[in-house]
PDB file of N, CA and C in Angstrom:
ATOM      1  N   UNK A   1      -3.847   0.049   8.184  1.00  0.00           N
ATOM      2  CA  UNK A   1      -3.073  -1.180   8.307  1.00  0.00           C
ATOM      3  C   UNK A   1      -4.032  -2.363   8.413  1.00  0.00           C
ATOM      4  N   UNK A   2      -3.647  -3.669   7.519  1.00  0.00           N
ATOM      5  CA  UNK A   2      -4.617  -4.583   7.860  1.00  0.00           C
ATOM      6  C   UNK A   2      -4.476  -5.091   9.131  1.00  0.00           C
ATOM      7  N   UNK A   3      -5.828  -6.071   9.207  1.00  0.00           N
ATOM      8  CA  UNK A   3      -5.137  -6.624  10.709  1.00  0.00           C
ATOM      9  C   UNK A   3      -4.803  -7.834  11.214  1.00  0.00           C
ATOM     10  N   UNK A   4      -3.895  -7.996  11.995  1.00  0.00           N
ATOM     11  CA  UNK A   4      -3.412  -9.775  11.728  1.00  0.00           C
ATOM     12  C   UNK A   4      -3.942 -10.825  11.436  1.00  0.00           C
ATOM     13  N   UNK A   5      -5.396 -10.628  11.836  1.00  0.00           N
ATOM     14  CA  UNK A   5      -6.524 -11.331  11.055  1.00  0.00           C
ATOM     15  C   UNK A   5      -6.560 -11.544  10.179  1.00  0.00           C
ATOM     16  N   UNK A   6      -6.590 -10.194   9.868  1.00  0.00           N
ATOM     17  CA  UNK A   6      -6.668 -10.522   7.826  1.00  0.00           C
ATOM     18  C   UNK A   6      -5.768 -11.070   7.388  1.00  0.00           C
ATOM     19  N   UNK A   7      -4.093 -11.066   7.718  1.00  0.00           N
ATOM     20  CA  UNK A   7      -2.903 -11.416   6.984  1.00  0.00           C
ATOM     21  C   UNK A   7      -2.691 -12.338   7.010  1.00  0.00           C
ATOM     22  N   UNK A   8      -3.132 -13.131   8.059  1.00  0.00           N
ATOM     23  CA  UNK A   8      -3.302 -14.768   8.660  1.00  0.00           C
ATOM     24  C   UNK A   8      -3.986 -15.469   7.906  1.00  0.00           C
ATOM     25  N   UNK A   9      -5.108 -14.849   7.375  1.00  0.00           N
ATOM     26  CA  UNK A   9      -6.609 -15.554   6.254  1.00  0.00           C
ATOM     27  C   UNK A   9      -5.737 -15.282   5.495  1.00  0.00           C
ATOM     28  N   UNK A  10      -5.114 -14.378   4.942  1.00  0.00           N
ATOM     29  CA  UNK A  10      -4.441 -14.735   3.581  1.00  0.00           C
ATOM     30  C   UNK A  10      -3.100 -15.864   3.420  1.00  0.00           C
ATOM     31  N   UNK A  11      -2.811 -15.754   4.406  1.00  0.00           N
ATOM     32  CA  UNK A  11      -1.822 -16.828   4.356  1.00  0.00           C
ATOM     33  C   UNK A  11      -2.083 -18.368   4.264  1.00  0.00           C
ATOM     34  N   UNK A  12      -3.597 -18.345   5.184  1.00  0.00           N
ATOM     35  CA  UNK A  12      -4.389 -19.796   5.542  1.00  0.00           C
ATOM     36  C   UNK A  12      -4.858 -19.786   3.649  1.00  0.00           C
ATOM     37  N   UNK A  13      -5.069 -18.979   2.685  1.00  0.00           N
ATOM     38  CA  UNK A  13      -5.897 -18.748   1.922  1.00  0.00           C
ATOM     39  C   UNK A  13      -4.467 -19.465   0.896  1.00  0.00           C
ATOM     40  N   UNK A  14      -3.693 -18.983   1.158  1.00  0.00           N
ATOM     41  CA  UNK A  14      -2.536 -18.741  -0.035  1.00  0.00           C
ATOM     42  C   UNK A  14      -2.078 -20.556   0.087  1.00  0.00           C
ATOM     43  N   UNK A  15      -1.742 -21.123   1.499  1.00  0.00           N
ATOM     44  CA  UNK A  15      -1.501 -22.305   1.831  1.00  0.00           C
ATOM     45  C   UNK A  15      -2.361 -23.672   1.169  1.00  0.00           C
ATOM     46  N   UNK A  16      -3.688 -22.887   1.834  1.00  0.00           N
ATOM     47  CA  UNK A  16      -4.298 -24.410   0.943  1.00  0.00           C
ATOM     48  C   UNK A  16      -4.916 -23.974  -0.147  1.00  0.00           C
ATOM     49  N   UNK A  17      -4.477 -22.979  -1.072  1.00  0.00           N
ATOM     50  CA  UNK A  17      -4.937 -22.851  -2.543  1.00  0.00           C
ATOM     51  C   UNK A  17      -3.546 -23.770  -3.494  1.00  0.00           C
ATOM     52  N   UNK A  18      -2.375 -23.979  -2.847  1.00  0.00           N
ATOM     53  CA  UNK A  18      -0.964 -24.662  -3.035  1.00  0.00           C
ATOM     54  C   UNK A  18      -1.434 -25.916  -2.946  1.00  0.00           C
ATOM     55  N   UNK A  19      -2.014 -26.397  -1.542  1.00  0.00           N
ATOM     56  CA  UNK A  19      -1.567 -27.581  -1.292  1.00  0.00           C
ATOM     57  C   UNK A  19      -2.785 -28.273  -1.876  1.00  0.00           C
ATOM     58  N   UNK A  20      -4.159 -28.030  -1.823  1.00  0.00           N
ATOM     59  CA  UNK A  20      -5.425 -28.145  -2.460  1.00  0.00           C
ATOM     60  C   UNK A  20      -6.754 -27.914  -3.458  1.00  0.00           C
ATOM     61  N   UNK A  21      -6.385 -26.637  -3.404  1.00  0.00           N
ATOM     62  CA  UNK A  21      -7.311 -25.904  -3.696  1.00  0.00           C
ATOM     63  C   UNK A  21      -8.538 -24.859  -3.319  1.00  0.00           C
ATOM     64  N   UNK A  22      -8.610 -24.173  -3.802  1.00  0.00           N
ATOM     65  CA  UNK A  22      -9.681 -23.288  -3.087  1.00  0.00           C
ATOM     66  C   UNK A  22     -11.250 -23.433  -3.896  1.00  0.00           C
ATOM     67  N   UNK A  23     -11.878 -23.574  -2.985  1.00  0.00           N
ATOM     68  CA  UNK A  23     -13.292 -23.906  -3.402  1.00  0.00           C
ATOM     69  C   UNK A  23     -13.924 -21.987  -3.982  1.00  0.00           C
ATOM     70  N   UNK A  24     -14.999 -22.207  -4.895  1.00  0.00           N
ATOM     71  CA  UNK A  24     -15.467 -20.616  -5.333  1.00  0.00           C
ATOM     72  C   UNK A  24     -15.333 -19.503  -4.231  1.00  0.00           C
ATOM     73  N   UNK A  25     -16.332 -19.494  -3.718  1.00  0.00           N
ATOM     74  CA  UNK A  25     -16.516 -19.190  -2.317  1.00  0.00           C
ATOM     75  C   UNK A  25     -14.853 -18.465  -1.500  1.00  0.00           C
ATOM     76  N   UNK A  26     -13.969 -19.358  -1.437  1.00  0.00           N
ATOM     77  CA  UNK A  26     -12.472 -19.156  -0.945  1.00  0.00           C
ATOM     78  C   UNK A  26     -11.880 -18.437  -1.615  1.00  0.00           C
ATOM     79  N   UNK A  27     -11.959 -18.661  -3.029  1.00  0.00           N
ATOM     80  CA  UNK A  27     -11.342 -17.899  -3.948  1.00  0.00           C
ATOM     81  C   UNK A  27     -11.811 -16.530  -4.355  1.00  0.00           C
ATOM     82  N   UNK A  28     -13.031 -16.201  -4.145  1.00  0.00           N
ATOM     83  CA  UNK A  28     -13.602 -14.680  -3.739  1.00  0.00           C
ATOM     84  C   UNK A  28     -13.425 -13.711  -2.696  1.00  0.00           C
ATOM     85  N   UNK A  29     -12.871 -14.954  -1.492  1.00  0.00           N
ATOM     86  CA  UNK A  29     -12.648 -14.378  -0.222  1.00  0.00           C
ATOM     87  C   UNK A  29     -10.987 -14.164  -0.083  1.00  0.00           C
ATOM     88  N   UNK A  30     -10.243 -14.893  -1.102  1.00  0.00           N
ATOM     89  CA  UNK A  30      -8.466 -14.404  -1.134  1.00  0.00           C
ATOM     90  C   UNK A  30      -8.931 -13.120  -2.007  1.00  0.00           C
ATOM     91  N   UNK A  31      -9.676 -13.415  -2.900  1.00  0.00           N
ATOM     92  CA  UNK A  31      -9.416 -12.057  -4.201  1.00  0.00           C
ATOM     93  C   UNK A  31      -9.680 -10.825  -3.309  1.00  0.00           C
ATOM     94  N   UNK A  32     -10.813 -10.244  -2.654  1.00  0.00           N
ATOM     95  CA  UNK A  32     -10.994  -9.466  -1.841  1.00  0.00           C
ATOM     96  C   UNK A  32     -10.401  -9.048  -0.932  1.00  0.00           C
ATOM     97  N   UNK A  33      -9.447 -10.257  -0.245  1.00  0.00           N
ATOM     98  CA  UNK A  33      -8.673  -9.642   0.835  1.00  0.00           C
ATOM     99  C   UNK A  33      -7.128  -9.325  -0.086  1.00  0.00           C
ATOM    100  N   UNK A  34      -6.549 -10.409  -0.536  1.00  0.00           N
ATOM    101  CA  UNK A  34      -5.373  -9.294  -1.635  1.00  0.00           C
ATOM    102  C   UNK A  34      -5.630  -7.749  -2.192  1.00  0.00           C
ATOM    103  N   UNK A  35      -7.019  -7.705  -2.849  1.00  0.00           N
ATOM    104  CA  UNK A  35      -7.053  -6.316  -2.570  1.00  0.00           C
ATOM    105  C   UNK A  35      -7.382  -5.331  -1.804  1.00  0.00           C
ATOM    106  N   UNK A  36      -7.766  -5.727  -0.601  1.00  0.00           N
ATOM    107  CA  UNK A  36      -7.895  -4.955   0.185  1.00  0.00           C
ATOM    108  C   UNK A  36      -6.264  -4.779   0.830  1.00  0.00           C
ATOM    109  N   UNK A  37      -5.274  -5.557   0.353  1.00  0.00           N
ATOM    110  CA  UNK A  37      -3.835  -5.656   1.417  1.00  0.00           C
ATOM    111  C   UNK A  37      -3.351  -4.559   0.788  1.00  0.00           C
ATOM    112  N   UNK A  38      -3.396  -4.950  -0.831  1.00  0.00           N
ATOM    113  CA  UNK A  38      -2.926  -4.169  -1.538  1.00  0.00           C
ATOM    114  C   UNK A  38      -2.800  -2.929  -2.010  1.00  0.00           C
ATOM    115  N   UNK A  39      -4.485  -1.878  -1.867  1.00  0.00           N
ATOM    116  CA  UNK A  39      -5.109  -0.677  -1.447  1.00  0.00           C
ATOM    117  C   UNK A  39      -4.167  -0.205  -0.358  1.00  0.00           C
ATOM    118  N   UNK A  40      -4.183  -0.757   0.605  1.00  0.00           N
ATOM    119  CA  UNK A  40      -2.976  -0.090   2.021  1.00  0.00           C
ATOM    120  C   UNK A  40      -1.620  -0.207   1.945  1.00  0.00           C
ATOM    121  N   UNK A  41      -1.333  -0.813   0.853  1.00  0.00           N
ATOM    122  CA  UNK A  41       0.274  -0.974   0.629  1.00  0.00           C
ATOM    123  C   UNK A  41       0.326   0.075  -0.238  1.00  0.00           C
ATOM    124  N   UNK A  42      -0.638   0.214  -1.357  1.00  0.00           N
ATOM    125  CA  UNK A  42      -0.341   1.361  -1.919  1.00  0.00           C
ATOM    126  C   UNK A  42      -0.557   3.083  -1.485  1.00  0.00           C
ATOM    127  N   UNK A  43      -1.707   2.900  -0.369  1.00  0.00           N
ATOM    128  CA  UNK A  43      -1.670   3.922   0.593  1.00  0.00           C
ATOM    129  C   UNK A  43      -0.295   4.435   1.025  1.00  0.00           C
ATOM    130  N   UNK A  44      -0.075   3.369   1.735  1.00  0.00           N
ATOM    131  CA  UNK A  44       1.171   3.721   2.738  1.00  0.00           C
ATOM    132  C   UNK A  44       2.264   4.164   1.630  1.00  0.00           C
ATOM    133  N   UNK A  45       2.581   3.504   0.863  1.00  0.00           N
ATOM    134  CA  UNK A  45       3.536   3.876   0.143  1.00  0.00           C
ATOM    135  C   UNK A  45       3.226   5.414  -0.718  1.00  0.00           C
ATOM    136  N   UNK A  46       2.247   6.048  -0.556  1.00  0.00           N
ATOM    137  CA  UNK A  46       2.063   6.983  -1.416  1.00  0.00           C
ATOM    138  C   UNK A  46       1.871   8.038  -0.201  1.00  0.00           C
ATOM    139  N   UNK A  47       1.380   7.791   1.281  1.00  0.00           N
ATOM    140  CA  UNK A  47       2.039   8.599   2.428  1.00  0.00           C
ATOM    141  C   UNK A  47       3.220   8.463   2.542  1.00  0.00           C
ATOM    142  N   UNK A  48       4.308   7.753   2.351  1.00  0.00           N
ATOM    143  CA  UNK A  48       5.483   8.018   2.454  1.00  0.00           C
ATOM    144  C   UNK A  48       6.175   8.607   1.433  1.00  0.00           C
ATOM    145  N   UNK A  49       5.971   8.882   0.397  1.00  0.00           N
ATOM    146  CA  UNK A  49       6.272   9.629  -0.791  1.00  0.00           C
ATOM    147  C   UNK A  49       6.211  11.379  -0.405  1.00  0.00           C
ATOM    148  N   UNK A  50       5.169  11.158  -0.135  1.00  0.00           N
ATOM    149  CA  UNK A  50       4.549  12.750   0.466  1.00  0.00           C
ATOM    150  C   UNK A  50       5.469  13.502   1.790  1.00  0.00           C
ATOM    151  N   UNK A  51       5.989  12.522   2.310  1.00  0.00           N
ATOM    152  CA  UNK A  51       6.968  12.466   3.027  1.00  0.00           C
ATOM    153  C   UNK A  51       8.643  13.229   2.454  1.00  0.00           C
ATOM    154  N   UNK A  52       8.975  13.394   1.315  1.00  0.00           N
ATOM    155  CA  UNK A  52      10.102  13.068   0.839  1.00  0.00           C
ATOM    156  C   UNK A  52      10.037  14.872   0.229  1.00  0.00           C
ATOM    157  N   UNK A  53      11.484  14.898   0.350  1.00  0.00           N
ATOM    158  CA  UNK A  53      12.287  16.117  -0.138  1.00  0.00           C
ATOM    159  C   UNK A  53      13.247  16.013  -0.588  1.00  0.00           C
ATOM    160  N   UNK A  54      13.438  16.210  -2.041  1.00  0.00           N
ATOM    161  CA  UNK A  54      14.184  15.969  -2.947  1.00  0.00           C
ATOM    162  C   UNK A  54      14.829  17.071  -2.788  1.00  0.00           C
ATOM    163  N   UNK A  55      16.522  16.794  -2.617  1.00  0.00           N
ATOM    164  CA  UNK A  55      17.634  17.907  -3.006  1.00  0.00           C
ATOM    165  C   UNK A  55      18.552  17.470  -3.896  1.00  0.00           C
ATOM    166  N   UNK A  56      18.943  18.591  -4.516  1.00  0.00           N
ATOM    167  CA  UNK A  56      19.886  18.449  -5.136  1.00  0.00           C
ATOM    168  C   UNK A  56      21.312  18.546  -4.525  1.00  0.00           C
ATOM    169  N   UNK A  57      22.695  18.763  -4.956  1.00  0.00           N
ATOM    170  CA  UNK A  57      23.653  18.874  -4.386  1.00  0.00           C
ATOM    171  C   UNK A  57      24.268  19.890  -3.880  1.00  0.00           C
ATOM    172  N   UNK A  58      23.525  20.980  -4.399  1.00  0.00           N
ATOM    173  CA  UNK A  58      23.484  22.138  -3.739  1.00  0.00           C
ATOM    174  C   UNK A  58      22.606  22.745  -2.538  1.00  0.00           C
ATOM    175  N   UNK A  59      22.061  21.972  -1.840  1.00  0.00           N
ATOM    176  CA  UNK A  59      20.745  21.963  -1.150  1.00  0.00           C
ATOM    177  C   UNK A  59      19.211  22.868  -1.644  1.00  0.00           C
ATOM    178  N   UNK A  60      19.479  22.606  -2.433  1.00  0.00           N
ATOM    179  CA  UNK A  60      18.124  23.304  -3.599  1.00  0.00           C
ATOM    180  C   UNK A  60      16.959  22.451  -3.553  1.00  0.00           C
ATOM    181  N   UNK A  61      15.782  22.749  -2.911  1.00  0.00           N
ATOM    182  CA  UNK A  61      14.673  22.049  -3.438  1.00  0.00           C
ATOM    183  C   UNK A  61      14.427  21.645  -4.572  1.00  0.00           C
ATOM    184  N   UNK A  62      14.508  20.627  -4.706  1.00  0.00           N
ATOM    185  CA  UNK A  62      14.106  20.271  -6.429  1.00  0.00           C
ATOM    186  C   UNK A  62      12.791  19.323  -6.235  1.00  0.00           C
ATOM    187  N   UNK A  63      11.865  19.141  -5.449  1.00  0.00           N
ATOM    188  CA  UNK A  63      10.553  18.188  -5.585  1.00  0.00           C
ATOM    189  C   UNK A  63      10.083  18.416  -6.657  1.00  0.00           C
ATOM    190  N   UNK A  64       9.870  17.375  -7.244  1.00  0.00           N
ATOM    191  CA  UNK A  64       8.877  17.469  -8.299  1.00  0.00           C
ATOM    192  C   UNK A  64       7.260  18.305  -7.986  1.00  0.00           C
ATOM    193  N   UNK A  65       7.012  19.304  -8.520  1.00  0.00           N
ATOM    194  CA  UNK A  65       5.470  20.224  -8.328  1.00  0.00           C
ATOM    195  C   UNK A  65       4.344  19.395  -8.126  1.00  0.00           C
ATOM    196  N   UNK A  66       4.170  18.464  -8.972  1.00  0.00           N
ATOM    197  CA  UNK A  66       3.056  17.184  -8.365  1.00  0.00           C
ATOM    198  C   UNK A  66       3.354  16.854  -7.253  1.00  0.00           C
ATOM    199  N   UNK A  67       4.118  16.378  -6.768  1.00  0.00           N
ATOM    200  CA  UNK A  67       4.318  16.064  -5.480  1.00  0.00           C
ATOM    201  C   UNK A  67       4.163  17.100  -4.088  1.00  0.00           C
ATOM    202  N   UNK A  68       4.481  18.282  -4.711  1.00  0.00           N
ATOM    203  CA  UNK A  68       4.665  19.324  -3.886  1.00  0.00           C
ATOM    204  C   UNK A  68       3.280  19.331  -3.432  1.00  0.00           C
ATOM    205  N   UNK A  69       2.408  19.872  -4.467  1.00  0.00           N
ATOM    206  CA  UNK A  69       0.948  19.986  -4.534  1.00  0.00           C
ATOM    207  C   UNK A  69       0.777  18.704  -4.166  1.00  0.00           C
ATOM    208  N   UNK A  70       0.749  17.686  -3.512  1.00  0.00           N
ATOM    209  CA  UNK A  70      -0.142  16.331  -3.139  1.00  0.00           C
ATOM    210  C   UNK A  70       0.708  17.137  -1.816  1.00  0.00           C
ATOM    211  N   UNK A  71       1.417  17.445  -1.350  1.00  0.00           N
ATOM    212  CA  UNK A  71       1.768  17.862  -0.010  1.00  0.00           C
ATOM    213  C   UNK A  71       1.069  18.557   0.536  1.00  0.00           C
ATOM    214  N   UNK A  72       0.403  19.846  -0.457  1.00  0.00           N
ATOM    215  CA  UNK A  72      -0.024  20.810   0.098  1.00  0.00           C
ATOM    216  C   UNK A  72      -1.675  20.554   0.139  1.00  0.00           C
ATOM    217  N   UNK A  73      -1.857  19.459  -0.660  1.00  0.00           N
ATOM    218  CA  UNK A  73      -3.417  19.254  -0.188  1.00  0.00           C
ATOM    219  C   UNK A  73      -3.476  18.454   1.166  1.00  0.00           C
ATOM    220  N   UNK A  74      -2.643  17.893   1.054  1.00  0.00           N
ATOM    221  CA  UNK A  74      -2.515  16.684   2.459  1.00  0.00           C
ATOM    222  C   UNK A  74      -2.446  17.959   4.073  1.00  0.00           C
ATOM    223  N   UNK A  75      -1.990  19.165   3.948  1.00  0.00           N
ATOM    224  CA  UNK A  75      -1.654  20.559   4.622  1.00  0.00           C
ATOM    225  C   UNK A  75      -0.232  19.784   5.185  1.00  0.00           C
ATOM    226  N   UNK A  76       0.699  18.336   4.799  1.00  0.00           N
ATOM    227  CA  UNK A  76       1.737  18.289   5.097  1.00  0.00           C
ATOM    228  C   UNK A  76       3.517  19.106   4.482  1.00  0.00           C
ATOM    229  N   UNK A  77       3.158  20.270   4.270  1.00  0.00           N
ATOM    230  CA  UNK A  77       4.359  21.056   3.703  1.00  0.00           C
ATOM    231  C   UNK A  77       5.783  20.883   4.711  1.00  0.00           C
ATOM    232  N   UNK A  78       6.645  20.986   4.527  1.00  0.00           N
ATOM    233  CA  UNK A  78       7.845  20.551   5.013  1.00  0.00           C
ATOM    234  C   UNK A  78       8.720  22.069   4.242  1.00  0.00           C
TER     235      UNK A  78
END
């Protein structure tokens, strides 16, 4: 998770790139931290995937096998 620090600089970053501009320097330091936000958003979202058990309406496992296997490397099986 980033840390409020960081989300704060991006916001201070995002604000006066609107209202002013961002000098080189600033604009290396938003690019870096967007991707660093963005790396953990896609983390998280790909631990919560791993998370998930797909049924059908019959209560039949139906996970997709990729997924299964990203479960079973993670040793999170369900």
């Amino acid at each position: 998770m980033l840390s409020k620090d960081k989300i704060q600089r991006i916001n201070e970053l995002s604000k006066k790139s609107k209202a002013e501009g961002l000098t080189l320097k600033e604009q290396k330091e938003q690019k870096k931290l967007r991707e660093e936000y963005l790396q953990n958003v896609r983390q998280s979202f790909k631990n919560q995937l791993k998370s998930v058990k797909v049924v059908d309406d019959e209560g039949n496992d139906v996970t997709p096998d990729k997924l299964k296997k990203e479960k079973g490397q993670d040793g999170m099986t369900h």
